[in-house]
PDB file of N, CA and C in Angstrom:
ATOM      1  N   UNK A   1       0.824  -1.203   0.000  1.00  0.00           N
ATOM      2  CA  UNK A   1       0.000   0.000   0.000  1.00  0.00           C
ATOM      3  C   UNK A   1       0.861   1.258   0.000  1.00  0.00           C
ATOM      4  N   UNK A   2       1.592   1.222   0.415  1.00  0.00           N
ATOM      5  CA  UNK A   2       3.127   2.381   0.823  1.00  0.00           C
ATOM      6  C   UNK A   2       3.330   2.591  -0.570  1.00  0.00           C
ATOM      7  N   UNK A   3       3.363   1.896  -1.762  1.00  0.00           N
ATOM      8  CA  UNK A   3       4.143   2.223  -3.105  1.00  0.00           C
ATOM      9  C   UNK A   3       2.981   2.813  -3.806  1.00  0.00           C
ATOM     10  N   UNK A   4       1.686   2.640  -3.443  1.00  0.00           N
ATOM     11  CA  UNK A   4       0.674   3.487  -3.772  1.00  0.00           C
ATOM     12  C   UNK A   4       0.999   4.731  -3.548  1.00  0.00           C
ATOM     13  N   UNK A   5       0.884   5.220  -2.166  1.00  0.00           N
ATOM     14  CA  UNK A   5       1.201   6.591  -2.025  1.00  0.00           C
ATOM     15  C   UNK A   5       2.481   7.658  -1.925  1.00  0.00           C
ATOM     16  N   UNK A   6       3.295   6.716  -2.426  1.00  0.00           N
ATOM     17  CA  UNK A   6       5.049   6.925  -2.527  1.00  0.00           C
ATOM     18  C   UNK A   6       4.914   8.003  -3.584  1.00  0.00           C
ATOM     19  N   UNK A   7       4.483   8.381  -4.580  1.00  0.00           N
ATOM     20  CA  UNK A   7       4.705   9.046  -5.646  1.00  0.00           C
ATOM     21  C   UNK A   7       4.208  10.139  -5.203  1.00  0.00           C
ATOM     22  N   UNK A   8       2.931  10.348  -4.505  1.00  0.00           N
ATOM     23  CA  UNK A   8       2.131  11.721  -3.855  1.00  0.00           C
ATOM     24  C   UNK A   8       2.940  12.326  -2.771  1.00  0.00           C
ATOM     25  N   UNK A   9       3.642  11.527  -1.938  1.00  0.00           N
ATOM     26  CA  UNK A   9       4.467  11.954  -0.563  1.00  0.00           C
ATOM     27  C   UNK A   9       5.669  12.734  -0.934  1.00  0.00           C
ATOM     28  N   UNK A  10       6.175  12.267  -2.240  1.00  0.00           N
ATOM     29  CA  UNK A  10       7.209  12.708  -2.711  1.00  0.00           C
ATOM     30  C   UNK A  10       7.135  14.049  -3.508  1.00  0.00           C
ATOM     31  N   UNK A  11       6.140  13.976  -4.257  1.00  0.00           N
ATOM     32  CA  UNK A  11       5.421  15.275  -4.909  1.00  0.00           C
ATOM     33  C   UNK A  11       5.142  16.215  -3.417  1.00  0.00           C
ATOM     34  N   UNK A  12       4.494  16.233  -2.841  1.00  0.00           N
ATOM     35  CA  UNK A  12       4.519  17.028  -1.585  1.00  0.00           C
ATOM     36  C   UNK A  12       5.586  17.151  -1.193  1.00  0.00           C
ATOM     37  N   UNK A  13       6.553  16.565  -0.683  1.00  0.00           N
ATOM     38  CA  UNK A  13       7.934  16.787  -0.214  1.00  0.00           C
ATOM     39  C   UNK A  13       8.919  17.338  -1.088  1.00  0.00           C
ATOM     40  N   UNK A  14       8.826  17.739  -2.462  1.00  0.00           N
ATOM     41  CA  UNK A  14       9.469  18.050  -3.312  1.00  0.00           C
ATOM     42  C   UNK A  14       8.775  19.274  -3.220  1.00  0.00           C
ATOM     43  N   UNK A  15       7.236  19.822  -3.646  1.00  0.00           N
ATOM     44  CA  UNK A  15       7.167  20.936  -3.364  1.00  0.00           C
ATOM     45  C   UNK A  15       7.069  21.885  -1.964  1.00  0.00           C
ATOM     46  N   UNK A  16       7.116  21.045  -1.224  1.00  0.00           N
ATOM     47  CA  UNK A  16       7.705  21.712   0.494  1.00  0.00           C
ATOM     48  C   UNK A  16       8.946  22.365   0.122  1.00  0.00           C
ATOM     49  N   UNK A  17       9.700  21.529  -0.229  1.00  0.00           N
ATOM     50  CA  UNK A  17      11.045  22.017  -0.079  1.00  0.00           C
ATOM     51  C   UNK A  17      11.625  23.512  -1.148  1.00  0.00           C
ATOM     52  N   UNK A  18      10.710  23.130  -2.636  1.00  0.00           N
ATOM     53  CA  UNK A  18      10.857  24.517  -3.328  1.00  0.00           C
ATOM     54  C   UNK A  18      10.339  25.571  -2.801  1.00  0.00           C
ATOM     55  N   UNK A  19       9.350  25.197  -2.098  1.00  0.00           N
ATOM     56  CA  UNK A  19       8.280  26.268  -1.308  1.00  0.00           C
ATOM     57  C   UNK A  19       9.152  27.398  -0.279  1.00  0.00           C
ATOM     58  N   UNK A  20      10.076  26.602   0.323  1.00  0.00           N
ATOM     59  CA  UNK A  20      11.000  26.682   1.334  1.00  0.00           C
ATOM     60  C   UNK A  20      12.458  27.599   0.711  1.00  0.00           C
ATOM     61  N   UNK A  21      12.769  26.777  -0.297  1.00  0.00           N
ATOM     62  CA  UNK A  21      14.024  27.305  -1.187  1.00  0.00           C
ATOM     63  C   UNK A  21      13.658  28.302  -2.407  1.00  0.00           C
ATOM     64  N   UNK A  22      13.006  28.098  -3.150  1.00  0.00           N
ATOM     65  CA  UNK A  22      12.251  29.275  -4.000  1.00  0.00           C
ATOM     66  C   UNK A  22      11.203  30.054  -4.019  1.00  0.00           C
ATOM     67  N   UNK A  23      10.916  30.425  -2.997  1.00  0.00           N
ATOM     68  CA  UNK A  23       9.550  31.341  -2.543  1.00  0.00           C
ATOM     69  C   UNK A  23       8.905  31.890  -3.857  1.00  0.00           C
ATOM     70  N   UNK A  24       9.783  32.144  -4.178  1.00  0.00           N
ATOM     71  CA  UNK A  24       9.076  33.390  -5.853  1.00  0.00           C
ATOM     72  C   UNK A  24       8.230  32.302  -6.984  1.00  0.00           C
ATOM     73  N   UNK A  25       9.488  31.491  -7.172  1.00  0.00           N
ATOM     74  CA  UNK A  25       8.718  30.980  -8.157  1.00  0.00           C
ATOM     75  C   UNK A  25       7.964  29.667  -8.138  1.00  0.00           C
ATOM     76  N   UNK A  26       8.169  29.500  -6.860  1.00  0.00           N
ATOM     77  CA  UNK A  26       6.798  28.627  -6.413  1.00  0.00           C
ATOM     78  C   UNK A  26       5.426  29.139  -6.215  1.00  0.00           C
ATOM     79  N   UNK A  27       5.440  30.309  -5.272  1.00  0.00           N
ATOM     80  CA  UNK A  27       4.352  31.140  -5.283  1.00  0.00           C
ATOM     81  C   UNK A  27       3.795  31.185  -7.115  1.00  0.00           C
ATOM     82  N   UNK A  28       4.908  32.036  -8.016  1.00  0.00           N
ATOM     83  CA  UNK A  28       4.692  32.367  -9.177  1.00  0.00           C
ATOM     84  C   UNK A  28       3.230  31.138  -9.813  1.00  0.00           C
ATOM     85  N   UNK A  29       4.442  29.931  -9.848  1.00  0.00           N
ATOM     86  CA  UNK A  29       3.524  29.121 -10.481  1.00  0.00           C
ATOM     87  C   UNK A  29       2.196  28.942  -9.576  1.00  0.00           C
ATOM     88  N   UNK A  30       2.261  28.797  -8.321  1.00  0.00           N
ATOM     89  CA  UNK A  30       0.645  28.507  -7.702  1.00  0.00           C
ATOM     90  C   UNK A  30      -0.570  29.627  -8.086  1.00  0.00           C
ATOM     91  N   UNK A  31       0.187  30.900  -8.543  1.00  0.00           N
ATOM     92  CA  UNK A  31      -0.634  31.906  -8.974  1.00  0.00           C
ATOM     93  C   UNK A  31      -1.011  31.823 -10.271  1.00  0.00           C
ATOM     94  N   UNK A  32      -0.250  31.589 -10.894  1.00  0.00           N
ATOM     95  CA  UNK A  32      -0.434  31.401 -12.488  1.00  0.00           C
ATOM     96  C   UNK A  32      -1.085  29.863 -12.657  1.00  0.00           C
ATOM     97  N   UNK A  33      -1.269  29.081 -11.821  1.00  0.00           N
ATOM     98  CA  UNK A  33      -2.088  27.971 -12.247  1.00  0.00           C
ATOM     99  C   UNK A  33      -3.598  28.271 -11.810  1.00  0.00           C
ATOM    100  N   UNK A  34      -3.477  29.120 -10.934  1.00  0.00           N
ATOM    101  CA  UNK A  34      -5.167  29.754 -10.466  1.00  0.00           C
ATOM    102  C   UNK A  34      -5.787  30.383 -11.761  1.00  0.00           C
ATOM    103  N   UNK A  35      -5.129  31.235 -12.351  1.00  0.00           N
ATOM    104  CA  UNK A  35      -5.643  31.837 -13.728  1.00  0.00           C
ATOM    105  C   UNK A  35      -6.791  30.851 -14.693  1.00  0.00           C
ATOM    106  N   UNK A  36      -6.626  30.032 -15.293  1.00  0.00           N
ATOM    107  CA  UNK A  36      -7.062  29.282 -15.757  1.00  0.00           C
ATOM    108  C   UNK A  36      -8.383  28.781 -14.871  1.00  0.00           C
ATOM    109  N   UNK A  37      -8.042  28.052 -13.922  1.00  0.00           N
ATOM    110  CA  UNK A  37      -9.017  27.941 -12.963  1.00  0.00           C
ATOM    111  C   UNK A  37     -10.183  29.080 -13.336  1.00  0.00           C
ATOM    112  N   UNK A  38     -10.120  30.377 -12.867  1.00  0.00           N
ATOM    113  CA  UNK A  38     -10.628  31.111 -12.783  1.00  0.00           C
ATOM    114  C   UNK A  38     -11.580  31.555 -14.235  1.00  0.00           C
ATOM    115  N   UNK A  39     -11.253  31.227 -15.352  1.00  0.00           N
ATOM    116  CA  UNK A  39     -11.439  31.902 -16.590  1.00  0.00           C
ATOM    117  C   UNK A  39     -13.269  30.994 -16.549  1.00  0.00           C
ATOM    118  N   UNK A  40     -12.695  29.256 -15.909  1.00  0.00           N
ATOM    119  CA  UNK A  40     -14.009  28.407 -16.363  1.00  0.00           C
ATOM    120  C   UNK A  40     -15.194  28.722 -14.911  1.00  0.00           C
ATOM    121  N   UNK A  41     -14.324  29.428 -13.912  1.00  0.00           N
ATOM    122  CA  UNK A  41     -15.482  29.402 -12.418  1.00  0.00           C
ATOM    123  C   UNK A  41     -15.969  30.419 -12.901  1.00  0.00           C
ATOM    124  N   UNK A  42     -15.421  31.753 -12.980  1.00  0.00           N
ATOM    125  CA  UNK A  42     -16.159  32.899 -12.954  1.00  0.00           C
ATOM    126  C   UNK A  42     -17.063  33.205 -13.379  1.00  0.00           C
ATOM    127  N   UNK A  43     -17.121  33.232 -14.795  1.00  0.00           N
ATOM    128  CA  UNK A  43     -18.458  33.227 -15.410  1.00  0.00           C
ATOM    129  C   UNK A  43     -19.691  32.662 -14.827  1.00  0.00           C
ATOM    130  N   UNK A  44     -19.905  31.602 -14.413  1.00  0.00           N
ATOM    131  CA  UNK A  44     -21.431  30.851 -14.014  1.00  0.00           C
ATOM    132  C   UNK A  44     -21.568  31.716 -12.414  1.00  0.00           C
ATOM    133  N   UNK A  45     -20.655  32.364 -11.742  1.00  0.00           N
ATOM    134  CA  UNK A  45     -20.437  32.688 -10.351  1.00  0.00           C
ATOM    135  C   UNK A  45     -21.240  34.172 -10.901  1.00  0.00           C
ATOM    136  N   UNK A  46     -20.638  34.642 -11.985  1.00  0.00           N
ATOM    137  CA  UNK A  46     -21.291  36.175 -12.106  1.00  0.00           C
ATOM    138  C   UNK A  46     -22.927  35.944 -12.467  1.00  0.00           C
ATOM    139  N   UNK A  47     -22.659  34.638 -13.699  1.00  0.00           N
ATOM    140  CA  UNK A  47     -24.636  34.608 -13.955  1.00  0.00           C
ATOM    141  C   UNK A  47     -25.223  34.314 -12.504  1.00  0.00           C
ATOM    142  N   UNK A  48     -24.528  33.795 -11.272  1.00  0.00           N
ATOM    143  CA  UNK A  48     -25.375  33.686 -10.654  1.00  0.00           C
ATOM    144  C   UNK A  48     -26.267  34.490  -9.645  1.00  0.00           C
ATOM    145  N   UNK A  49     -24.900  35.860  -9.779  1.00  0.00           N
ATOM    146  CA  UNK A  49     -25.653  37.320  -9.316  1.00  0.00           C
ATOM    147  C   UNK A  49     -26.097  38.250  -9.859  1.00  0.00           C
ATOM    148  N   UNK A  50     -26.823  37.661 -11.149  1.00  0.00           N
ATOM    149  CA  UNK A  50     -27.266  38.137 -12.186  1.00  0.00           C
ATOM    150  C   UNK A  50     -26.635  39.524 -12.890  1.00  0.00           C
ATOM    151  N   UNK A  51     -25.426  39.633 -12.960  1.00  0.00           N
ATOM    152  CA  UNK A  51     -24.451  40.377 -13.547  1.00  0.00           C
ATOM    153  C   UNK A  51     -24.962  40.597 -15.087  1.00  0.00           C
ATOM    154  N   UNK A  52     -25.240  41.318 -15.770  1.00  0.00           N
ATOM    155  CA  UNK A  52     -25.328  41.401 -17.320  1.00  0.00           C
ATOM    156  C   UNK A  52     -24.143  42.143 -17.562  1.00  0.00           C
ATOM    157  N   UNK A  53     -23.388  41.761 -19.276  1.00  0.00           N
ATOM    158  CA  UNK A  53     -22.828  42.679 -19.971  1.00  0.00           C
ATOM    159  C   UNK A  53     -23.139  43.509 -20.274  1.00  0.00           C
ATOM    160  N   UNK A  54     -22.755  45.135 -20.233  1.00  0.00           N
ATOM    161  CA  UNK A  54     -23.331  46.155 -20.401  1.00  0.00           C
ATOM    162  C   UNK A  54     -23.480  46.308 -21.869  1.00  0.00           C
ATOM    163  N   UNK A  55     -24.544  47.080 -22.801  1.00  0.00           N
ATOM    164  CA  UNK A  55     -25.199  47.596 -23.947  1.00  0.00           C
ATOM    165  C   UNK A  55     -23.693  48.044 -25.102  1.00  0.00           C
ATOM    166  N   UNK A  56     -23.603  47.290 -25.678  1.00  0.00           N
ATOM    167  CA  UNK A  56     -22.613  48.068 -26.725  1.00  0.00           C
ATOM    168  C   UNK A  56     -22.421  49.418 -27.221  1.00  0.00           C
ATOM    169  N   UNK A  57     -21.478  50.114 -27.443  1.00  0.00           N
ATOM    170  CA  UNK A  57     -21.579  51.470 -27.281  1.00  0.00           C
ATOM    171  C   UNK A  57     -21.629  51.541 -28.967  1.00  0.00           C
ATOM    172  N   UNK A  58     -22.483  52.467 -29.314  1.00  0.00           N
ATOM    173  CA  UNK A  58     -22.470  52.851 -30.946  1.00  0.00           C
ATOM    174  C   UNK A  58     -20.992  53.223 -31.550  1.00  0.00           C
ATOM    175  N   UNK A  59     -21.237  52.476 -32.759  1.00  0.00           N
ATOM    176  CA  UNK A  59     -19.729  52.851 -33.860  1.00  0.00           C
ATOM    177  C   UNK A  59     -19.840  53.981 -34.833  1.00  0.00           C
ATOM    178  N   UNK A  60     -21.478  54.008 -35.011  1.00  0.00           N
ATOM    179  CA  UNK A  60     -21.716  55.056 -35.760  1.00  0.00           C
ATOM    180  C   UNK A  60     -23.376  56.097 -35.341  1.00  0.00           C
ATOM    181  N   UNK A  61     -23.211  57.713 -36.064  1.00  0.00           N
ATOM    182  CA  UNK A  61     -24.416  58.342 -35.341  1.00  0.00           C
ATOM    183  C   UNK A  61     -25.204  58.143 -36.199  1.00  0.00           C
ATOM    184  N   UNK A  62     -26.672  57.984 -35.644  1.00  0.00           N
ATOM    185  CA  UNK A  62     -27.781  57.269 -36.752  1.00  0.00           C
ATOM    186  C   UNK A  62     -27.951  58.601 -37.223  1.00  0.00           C
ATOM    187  N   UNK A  63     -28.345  58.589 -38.522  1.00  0.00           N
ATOM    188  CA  UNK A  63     -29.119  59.264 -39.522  1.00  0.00           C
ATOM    189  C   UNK A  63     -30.836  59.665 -39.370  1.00  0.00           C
ATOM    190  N   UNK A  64     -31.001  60.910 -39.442  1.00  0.00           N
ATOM    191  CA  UNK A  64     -32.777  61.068 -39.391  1.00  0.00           C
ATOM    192  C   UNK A  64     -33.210  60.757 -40.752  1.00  0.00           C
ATOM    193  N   UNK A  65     -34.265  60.118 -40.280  1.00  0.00           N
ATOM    194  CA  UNK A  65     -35.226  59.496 -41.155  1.00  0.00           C
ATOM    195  C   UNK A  65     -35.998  60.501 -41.926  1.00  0.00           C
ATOM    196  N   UNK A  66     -35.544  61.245 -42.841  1.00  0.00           N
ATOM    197  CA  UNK A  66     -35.915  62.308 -43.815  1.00  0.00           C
ATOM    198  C   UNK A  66     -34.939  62.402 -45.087  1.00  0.00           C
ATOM    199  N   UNK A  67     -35.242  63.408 -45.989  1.00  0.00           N
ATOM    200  CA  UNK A  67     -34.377  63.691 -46.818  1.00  0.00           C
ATOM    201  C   UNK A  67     -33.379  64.771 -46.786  1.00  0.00           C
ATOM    202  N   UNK A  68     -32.216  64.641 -46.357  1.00  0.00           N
ATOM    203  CA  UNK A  68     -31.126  65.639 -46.355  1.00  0.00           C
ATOM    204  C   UNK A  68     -31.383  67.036 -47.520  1.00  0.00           C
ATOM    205  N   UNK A  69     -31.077  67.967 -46.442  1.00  0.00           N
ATOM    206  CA  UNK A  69     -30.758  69.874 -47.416  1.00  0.00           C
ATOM    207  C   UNK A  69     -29.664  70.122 -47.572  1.00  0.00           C
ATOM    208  N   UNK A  70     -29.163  70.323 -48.971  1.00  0.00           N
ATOM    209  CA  UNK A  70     -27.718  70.796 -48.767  1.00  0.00           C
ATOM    210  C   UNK A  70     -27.625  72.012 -47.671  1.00  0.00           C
ATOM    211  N   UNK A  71     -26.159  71.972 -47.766  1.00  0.00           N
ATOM    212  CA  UNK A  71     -25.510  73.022 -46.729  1.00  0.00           C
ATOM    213  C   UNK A  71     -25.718  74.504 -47.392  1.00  0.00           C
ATOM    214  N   UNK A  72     -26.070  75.588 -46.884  1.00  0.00           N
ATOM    215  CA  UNK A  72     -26.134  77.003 -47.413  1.00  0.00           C
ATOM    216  C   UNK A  72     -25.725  77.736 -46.217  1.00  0.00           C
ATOM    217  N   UNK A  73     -25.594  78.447 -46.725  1.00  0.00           N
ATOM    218  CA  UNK A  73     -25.009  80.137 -46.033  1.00  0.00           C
ATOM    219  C   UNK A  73     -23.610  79.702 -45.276  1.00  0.00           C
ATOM    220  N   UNK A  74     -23.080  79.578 -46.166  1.00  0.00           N
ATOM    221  CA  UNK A  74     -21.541  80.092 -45.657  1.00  0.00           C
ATOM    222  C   UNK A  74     -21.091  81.218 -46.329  1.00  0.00           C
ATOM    223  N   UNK A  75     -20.768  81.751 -45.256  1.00  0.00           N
ATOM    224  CA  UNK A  75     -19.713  82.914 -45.967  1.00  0.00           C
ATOM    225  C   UNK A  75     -18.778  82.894 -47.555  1.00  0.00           C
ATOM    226  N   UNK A  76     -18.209  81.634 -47.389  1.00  0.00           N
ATOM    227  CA  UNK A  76     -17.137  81.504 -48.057  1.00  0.00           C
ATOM    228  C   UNK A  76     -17.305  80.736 -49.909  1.00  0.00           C
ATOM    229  N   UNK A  77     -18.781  81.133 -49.835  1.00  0.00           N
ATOM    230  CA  UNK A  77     -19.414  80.951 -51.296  1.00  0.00           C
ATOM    231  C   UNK A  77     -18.469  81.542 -52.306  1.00  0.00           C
TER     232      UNK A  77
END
């Protein structure tokens, strides 16, 4: 049963010890493996406080529904 859990004890004891000896980039990676995590939780966590995406902002100004006057009275006729 011991050679079952030999491979996990060792994985733990291997990252104890970087934990211990490389603070940075142990932290680094435990942070950067949360990322991912996060991309598939978040979403269903926001629908569930009923969060909406806000209204797209216009690309262009609408046009009135008539027939355009040319331009007059400028000075510079």
């Amino acid at each position: 049963m011991a050679s079952l859990t030999a491979p996990f004890r060792n994985t733990f004891r291997y990252l104890q010890r970087q934990a211990h000896e490389n603070p940075v980039i142990f932290y680094s990676v435990i942070i950067g493996s949360i990322g991912p995590v996060l991309v598939v939780a978040v979403p269903p966590i926001r629908a569930h406080f009923g969060w909406r995406p806000a209204e797209m902002v216009p690309t262009s100004y609408p046009l009135p529904n008539r027939p355009r006057r040319p331009v007059q009275g400028y000075e510079d006729e």
